[in-house]
PDB file of N, CA and C in Angstrom:
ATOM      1  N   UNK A   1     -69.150 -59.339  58.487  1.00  0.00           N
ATOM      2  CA  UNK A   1     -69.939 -58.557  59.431  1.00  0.00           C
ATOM      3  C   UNK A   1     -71.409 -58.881  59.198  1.00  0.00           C
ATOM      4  N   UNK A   2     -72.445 -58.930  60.140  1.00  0.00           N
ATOM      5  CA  UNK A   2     -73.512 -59.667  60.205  1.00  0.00           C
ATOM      6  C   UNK A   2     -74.021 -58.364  60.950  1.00  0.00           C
ATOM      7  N   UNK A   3     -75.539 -58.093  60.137  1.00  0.00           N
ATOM      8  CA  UNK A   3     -76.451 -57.017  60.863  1.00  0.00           C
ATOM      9  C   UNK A   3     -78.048 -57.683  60.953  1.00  0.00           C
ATOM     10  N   UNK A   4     -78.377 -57.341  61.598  1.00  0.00           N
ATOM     11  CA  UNK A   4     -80.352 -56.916  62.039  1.00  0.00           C
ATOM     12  C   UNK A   4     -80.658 -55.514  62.321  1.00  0.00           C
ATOM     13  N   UNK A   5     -81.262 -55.421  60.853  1.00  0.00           N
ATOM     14  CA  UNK A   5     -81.791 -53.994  60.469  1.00  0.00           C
ATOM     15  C   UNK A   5     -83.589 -54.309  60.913  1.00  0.00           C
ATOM     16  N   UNK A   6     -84.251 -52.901  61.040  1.00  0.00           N
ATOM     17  CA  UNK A   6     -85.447 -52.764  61.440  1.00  0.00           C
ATOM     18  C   UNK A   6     -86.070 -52.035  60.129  1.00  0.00           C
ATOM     19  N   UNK A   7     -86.786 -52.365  59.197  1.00  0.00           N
ATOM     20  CA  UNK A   7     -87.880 -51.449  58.492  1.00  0.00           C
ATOM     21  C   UNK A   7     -89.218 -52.076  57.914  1.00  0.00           C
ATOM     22  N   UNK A   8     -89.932 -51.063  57.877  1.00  0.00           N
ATOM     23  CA  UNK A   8     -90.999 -51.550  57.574  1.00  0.00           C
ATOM     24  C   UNK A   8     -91.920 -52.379  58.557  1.00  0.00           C
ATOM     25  N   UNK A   9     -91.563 -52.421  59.626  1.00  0.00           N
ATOM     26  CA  UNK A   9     -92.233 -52.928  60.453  1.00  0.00           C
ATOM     27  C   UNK A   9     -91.710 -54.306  60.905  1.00  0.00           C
ATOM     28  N   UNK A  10     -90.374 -54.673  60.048  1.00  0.00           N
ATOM     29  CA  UNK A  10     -89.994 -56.062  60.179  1.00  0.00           C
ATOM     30  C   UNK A  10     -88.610 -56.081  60.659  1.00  0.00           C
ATOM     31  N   UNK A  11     -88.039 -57.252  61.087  1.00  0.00           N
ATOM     32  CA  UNK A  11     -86.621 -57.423  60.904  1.00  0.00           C
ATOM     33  C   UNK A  11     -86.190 -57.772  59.909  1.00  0.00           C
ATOM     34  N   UNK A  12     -84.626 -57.743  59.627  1.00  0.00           N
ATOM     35  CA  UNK A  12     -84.176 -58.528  58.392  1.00  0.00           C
ATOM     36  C   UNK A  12     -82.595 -58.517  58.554  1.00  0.00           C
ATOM     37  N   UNK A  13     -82.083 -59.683  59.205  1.00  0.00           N
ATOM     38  CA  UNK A  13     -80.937 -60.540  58.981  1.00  0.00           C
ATOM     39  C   UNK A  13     -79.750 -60.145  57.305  1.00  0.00           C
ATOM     40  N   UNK A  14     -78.928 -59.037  57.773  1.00  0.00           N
ATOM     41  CA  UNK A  14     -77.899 -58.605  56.352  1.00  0.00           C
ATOM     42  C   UNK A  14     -76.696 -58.729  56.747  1.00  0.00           C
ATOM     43  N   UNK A  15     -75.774 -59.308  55.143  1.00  0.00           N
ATOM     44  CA  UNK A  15     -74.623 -59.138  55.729  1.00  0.00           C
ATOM     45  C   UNK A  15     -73.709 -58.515  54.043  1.00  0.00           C
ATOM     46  N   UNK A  16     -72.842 -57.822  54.200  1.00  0.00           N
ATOM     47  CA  UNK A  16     -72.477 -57.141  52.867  1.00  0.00           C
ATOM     48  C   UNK A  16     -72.502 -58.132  51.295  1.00  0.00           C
ATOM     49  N   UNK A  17     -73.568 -57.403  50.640  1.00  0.00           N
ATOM     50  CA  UNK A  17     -73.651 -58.404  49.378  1.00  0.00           C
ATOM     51  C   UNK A  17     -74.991 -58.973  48.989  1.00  0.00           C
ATOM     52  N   UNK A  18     -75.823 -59.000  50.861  1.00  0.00           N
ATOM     53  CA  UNK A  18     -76.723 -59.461  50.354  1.00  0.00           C
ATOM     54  C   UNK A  18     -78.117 -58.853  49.504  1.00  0.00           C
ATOM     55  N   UNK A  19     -78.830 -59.093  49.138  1.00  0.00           N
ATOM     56  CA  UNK A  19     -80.106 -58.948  48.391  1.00  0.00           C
ATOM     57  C   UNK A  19     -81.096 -59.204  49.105  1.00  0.00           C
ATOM     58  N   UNK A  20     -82.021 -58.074  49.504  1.00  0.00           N
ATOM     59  CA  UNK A  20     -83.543 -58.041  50.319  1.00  0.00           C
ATOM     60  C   UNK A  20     -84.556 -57.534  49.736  1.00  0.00           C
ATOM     61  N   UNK A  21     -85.723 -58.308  49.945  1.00  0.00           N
ATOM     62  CA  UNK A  21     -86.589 -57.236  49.715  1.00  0.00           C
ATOM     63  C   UNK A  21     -87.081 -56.834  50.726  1.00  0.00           C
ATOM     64  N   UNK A  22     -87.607 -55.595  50.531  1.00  0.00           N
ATOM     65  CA  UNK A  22     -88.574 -55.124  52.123  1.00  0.00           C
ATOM     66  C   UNK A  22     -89.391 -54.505  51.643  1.00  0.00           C
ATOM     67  N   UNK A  23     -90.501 -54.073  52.414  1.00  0.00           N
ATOM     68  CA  UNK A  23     -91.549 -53.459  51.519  1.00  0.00           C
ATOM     69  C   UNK A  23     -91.809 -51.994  51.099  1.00  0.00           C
ATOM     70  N   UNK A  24     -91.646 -51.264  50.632  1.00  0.00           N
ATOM     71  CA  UNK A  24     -92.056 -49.800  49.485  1.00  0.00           C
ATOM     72  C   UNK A  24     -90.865 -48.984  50.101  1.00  0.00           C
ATOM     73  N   UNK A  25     -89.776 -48.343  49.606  1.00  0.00           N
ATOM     74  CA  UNK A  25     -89.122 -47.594  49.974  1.00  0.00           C
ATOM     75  C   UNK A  25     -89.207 -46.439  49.158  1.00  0.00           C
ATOM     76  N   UNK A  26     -89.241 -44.567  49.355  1.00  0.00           N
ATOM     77  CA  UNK A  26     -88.978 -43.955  48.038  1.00  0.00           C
ATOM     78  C   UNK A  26     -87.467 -43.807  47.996  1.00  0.00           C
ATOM     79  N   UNK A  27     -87.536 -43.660  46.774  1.00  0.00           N
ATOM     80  CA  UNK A  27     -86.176 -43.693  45.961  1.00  0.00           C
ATOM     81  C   UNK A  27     -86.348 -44.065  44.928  1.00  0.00           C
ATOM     82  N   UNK A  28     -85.143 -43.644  44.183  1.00  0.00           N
ATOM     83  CA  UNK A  28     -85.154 -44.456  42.561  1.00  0.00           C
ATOM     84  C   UNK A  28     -84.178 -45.688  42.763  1.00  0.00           C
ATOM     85  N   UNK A  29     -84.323 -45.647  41.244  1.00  0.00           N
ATOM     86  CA  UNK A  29     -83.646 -47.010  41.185  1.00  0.00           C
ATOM     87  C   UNK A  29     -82.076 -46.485  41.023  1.00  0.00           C
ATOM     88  N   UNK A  30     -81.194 -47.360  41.938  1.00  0.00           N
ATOM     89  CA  UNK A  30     -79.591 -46.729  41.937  1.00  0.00           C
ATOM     90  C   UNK A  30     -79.384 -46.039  42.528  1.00  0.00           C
ATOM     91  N   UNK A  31     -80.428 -45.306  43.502  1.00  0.00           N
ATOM     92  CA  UNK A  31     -80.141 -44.073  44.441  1.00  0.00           C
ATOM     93  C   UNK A  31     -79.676 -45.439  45.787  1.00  0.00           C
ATOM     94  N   UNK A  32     -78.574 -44.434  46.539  1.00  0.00           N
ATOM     95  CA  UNK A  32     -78.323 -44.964  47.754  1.00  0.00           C
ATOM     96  C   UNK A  32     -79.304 -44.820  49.072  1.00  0.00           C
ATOM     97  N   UNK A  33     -79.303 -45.877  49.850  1.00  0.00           N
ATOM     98  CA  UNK A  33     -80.291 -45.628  51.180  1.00  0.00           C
ATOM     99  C   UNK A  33     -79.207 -46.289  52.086  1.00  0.00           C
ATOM    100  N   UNK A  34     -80.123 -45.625  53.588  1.00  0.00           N
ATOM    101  CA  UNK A  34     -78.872 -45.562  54.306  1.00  0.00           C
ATOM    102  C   UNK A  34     -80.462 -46.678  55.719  1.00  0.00           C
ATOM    103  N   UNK A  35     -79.997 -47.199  56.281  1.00  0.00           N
ATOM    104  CA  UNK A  35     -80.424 -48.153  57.618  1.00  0.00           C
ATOM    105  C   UNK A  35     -80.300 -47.436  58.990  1.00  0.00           C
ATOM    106  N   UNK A  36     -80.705 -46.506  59.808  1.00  0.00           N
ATOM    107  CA  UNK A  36     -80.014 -46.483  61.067  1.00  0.00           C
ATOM    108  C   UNK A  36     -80.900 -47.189  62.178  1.00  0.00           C
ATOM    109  N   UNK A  37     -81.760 -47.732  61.783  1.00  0.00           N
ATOM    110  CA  UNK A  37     -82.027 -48.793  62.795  1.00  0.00           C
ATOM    111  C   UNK A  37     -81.705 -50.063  62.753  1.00  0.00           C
ATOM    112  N   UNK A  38     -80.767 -50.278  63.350  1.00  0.00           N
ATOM    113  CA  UNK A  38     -79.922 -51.552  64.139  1.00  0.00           C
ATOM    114  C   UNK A  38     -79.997 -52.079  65.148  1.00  0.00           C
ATOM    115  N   UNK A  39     -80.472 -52.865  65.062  1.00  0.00           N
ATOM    116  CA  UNK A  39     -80.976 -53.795  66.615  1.00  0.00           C
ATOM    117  C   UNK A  39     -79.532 -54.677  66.821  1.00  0.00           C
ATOM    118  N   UNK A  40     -78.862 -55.128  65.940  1.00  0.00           N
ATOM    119  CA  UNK A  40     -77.382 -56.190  66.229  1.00  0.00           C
ATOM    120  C   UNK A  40     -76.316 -56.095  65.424  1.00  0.00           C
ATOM    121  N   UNK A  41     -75.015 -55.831  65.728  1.00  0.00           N
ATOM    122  CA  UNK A  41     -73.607 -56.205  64.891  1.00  0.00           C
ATOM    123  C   UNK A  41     -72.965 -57.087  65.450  1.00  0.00           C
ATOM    124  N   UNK A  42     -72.274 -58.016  64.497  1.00  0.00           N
ATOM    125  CA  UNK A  42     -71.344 -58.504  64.982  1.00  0.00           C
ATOM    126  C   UNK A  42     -70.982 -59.497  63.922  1.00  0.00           C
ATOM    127  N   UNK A  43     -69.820 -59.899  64.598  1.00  0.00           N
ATOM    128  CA  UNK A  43     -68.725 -60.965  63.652  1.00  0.00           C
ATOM    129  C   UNK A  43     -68.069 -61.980  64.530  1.00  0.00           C
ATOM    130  N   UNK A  44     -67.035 -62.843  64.089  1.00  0.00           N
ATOM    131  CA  UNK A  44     -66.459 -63.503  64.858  1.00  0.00           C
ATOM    132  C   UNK A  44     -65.404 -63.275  65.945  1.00  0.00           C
ATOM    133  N   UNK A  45     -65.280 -62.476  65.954  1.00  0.00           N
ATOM    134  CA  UNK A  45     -64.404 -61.443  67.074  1.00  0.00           C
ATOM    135  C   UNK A  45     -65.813 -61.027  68.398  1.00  0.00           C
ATOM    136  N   UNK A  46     -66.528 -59.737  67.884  1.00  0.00           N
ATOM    137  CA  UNK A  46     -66.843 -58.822  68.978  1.00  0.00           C
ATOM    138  C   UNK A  46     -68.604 -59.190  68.356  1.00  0.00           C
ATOM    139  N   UNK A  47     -69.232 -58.739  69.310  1.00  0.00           N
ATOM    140  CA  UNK A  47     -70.918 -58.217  69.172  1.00  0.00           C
ATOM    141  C   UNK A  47     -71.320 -57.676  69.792  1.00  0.00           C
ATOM    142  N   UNK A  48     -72.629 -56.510  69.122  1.00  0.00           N
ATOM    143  CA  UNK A  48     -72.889 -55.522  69.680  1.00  0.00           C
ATOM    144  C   UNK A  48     -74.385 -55.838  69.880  1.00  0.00           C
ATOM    145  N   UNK A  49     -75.047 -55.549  70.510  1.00  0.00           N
ATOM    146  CA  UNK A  49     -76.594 -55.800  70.642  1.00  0.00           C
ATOM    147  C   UNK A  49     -77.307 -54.305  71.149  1.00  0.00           C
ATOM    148  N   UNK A  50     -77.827 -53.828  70.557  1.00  0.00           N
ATOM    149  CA  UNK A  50     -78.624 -52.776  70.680  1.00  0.00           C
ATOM    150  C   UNK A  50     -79.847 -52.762  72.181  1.00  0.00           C
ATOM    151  N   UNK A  51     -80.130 -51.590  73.122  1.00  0.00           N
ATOM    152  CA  UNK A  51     -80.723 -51.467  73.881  1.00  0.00           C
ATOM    153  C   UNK A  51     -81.827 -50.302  73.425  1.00  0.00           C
ATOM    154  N   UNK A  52     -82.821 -50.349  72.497  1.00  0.00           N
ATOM    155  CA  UNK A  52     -82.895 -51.761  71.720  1.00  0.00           C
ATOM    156  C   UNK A  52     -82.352 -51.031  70.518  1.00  0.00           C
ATOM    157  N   UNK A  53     -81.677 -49.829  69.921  1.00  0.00           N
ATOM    158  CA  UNK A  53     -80.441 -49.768  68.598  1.00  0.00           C
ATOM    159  C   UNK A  53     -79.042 -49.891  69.223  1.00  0.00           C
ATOM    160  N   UNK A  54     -78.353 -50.270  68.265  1.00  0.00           N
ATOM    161  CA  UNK A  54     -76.829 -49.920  68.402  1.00  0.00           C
ATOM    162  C   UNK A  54     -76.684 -48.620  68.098  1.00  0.00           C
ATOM    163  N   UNK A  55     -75.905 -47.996  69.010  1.00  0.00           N
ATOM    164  CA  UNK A  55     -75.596 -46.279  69.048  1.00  0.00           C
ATOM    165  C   UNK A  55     -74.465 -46.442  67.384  1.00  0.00           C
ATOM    166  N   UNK A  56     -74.829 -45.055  66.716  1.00  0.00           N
ATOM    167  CA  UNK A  56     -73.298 -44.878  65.605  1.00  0.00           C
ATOM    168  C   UNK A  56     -73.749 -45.681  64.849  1.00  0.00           C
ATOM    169  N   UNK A  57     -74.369 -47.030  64.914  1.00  0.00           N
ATOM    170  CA  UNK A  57     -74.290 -47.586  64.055  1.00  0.00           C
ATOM    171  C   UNK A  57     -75.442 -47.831  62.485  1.00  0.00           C
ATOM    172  N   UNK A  58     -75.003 -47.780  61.187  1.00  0.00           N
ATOM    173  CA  UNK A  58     -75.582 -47.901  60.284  1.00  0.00           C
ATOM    174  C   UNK A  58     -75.247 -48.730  59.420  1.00  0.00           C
ATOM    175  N   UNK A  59     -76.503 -49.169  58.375  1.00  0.00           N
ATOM    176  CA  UNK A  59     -76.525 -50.199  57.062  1.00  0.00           C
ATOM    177  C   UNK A  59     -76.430 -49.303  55.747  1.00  0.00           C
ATOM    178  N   UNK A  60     -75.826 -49.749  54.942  1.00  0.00           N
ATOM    179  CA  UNK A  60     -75.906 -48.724  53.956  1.00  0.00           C
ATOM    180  C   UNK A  60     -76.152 -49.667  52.833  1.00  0.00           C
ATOM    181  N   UNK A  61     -77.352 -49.507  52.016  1.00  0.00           N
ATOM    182  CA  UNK A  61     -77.700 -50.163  50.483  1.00  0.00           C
ATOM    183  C   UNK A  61     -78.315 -49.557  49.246  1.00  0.00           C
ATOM    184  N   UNK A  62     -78.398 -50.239  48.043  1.00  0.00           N
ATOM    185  CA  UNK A  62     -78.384 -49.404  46.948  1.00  0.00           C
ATOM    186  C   UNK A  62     -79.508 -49.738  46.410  1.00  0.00           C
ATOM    187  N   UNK A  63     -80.876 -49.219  45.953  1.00  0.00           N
ATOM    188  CA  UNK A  63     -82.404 -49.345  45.469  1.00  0.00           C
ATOM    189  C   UNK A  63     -81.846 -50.307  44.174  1.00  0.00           C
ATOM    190  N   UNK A  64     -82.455 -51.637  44.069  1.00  0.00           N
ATOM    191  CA  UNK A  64     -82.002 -52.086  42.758  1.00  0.00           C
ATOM    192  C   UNK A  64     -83.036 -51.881  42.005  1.00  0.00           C
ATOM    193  N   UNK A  65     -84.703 -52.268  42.279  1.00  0.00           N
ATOM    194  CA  UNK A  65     -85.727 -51.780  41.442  1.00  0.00           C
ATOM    195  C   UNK A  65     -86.924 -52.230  42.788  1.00  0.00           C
ATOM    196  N   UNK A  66     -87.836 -51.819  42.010  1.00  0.00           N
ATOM    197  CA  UNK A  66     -89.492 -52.103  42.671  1.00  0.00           C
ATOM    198  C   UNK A  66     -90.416 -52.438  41.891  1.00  0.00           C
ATOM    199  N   UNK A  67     -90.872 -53.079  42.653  1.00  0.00           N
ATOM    200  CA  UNK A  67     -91.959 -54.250  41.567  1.00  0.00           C
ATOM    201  C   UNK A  67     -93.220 -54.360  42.897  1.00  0.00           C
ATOM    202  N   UNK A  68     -94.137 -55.596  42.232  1.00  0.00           N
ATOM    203  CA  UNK A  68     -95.183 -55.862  43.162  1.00  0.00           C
ATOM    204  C   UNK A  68     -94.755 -57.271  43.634  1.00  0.00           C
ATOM    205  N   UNK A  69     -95.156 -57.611  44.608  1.00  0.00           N
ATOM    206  CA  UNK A  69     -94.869 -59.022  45.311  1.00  0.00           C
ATOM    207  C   UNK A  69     -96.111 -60.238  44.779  1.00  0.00           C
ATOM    208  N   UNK A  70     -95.838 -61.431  44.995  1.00  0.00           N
ATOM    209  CA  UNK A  70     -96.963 -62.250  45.110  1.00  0.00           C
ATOM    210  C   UNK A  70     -98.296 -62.079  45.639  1.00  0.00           C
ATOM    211  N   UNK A  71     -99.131 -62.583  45.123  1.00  0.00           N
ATOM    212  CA  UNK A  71    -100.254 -62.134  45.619  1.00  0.00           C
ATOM    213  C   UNK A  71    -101.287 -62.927  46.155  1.00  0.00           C
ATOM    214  N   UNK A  72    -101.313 -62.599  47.595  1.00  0.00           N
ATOM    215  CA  UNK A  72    -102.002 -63.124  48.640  1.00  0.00           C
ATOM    216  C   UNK A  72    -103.621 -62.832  49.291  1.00  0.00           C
ATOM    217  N   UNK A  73    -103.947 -63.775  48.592  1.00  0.00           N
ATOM    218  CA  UNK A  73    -105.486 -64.149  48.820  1.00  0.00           C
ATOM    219  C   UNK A  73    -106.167 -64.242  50.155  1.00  0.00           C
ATOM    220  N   UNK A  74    -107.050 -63.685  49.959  1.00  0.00           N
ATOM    221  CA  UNK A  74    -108.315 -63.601  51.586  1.00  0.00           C
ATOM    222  C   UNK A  74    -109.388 -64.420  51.804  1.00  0.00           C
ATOM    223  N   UNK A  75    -110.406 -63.944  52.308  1.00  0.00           N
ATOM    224  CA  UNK A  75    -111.686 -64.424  52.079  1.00  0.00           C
ATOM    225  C   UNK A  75    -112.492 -64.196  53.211  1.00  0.00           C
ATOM    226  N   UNK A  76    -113.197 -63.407  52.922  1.00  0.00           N
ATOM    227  CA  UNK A  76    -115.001 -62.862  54.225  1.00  0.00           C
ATOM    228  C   UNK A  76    -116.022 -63.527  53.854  1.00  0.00           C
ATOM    229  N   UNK A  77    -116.208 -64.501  55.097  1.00  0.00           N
ATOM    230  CA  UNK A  77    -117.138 -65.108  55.365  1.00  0.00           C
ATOM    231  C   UNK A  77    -117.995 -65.190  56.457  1.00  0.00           C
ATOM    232  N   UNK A  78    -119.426 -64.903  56.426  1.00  0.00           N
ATOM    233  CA  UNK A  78    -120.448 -64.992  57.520  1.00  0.00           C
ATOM    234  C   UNK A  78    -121.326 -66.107  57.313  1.00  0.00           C
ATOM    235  N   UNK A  79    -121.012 -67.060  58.454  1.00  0.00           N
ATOM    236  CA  UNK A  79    -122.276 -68.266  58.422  1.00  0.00           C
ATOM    237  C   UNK A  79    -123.886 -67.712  58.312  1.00  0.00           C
ATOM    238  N   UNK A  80    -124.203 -68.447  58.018  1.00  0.00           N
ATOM    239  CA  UNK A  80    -125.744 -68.646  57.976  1.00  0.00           C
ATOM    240  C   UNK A  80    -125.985 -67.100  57.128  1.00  0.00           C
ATOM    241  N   UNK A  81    -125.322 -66.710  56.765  1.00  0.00           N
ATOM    242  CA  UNK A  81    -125.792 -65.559  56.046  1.00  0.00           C
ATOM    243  C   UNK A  81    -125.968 -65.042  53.726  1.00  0.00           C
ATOM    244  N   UNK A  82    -125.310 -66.588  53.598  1.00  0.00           N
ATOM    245  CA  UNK A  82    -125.209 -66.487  52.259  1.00  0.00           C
ATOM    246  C   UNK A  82    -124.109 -65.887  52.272  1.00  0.00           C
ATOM    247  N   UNK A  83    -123.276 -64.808  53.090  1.00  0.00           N
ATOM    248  CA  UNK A  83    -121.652 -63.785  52.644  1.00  0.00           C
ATOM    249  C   UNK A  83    -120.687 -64.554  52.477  1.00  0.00           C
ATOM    250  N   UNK A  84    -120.337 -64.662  51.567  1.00  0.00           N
ATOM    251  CA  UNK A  84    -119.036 -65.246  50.852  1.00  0.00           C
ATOM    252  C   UNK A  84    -118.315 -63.985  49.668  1.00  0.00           C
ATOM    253  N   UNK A  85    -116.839 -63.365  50.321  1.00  0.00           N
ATOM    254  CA  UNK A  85    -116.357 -62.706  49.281  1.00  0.00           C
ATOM    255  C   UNK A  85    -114.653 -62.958  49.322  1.00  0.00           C
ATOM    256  N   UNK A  86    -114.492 -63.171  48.407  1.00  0.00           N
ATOM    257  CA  UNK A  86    -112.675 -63.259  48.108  1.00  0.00           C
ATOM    258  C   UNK A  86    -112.545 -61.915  47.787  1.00  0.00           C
ATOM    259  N   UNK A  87    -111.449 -61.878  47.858  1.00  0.00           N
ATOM    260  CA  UNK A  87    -109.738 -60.640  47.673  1.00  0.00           C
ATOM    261  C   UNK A  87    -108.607 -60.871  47.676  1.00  0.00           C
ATOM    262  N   UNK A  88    -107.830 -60.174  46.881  1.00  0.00           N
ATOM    263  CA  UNK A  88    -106.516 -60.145  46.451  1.00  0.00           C
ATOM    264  C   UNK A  88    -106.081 -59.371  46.918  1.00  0.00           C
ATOM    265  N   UNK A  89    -104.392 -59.457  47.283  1.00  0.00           N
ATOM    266  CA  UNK A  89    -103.911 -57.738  47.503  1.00  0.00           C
ATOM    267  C   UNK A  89    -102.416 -58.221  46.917  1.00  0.00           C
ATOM    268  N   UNK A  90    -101.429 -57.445  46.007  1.00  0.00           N
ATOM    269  CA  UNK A  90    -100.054 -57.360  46.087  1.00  0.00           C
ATOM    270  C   UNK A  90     -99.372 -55.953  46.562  1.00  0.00           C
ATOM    271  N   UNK A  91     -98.405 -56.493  47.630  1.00  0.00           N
ATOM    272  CA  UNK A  91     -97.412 -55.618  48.408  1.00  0.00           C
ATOM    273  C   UNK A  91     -96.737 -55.088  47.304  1.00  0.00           C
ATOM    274  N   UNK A  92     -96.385 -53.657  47.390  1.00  0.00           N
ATOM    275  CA  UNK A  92     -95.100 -53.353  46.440  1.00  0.00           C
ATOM    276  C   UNK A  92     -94.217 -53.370  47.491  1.00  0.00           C
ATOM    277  N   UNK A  93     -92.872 -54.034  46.708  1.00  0.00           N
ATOM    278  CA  UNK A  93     -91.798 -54.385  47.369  1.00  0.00           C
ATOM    279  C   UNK A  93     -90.856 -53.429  46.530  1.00  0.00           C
ATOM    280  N   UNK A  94     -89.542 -53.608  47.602  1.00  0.00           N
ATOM    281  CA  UNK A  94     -88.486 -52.352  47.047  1.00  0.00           C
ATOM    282  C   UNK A  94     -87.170 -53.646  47.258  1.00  0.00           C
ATOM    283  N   UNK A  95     -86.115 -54.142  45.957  1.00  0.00           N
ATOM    284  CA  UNK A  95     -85.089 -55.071  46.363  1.00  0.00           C
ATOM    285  C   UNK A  95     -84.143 -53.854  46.670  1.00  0.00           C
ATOM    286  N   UNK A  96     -83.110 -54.551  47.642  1.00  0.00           N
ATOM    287  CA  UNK A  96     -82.184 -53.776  48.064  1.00  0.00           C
ATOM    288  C   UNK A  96     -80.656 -54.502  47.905  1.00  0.00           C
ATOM    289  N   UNK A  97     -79.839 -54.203  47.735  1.00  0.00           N
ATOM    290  CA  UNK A  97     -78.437 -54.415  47.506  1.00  0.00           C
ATOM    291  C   UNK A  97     -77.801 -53.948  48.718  1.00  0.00           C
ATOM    292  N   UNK A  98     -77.041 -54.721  49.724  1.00  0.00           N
ATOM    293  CA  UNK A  98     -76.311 -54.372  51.276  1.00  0.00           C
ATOM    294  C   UNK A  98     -75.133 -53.944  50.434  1.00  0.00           C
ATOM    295  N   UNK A  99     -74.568 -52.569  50.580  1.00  0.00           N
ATOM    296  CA  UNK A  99     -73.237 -52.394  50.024  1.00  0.00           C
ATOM    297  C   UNK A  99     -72.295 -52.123  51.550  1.00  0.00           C
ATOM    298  N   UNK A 100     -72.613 -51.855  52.648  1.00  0.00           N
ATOM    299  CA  UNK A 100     -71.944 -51.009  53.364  1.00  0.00           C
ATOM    300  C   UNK A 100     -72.180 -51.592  55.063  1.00  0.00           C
ATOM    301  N   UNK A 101     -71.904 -52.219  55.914  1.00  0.00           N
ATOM    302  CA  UNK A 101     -71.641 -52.136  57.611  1.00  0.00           C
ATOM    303  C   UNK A 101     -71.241 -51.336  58.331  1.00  0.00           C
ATOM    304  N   UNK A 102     -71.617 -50.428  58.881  1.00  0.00           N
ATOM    305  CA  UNK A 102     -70.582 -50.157  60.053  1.00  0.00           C
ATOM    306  C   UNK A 102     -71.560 -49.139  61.243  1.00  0.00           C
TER     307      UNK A 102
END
C-alpha cells in the first residue's frame, strides 16, 4: 500500500516500514502519531486520489527521535553599500517510523 501524506507544509511519498523525516512534531520518543491528511492511496489493484483528502482515510507512525537537521547557509547582501552578512539556521526534524495504512 502506497500513501501521500501532507505535513508540515510538505508532501511525503509512504509506504508501511518506511522512515521519514519531517519537520518538528510534539511527541515523545515512542509515542504513536496518527496522519489524516491524505492526498493518495493506492496499490496494485485499486487507487484512491483525494479531492483534495481521501475521506476515512489515515497514516499511522511511531516518533523514533528528534534531532536538528543540516545546516543551511544564507547570505545578505547590498551592493555598493559595504553590507555583507552570513547566517546559519538548523531545522529540527522529527524521524518517523510508517507502522500503519488504511
Amino acid at each position: 500500500m502506497l500513501a501521500i501524506i501532507k505535513t508540515g507544509g510538505k508532501q511525503y511519498k509512504v509506504k508501511e516500514g518506511d522512515k521519514i523525516k519531517v519537520e518538528k512534531l510534539t511527541g515523545e520518543e515512542g509515542e504513536k502519531i496518527t496522519f489524516s491528511e491524505v492526498l493518495f492511496l493506492g496499490d496494485e489493484k485499486e487507487t484512491k486520489v483525494g479531492t483534495p483528502l481521501v475521506d476515512g482515510a489515515v497514516v499511522e507512525g511511531k516518533i523514533l527521535k528528534t534531532a536538528k537537521g543540516k545546516k543551511v547557509v544564507g547570505m545578505k547582501f547590498k551592493a555598493k553599500k559595504r553590507y555583507k552578512v552570513k547566517f546559519g539556521h538548523r531545522q529540527t526534524m522529527t524521524e518517523v517510523e510508517i507502522m500503519k495504512i488504511g
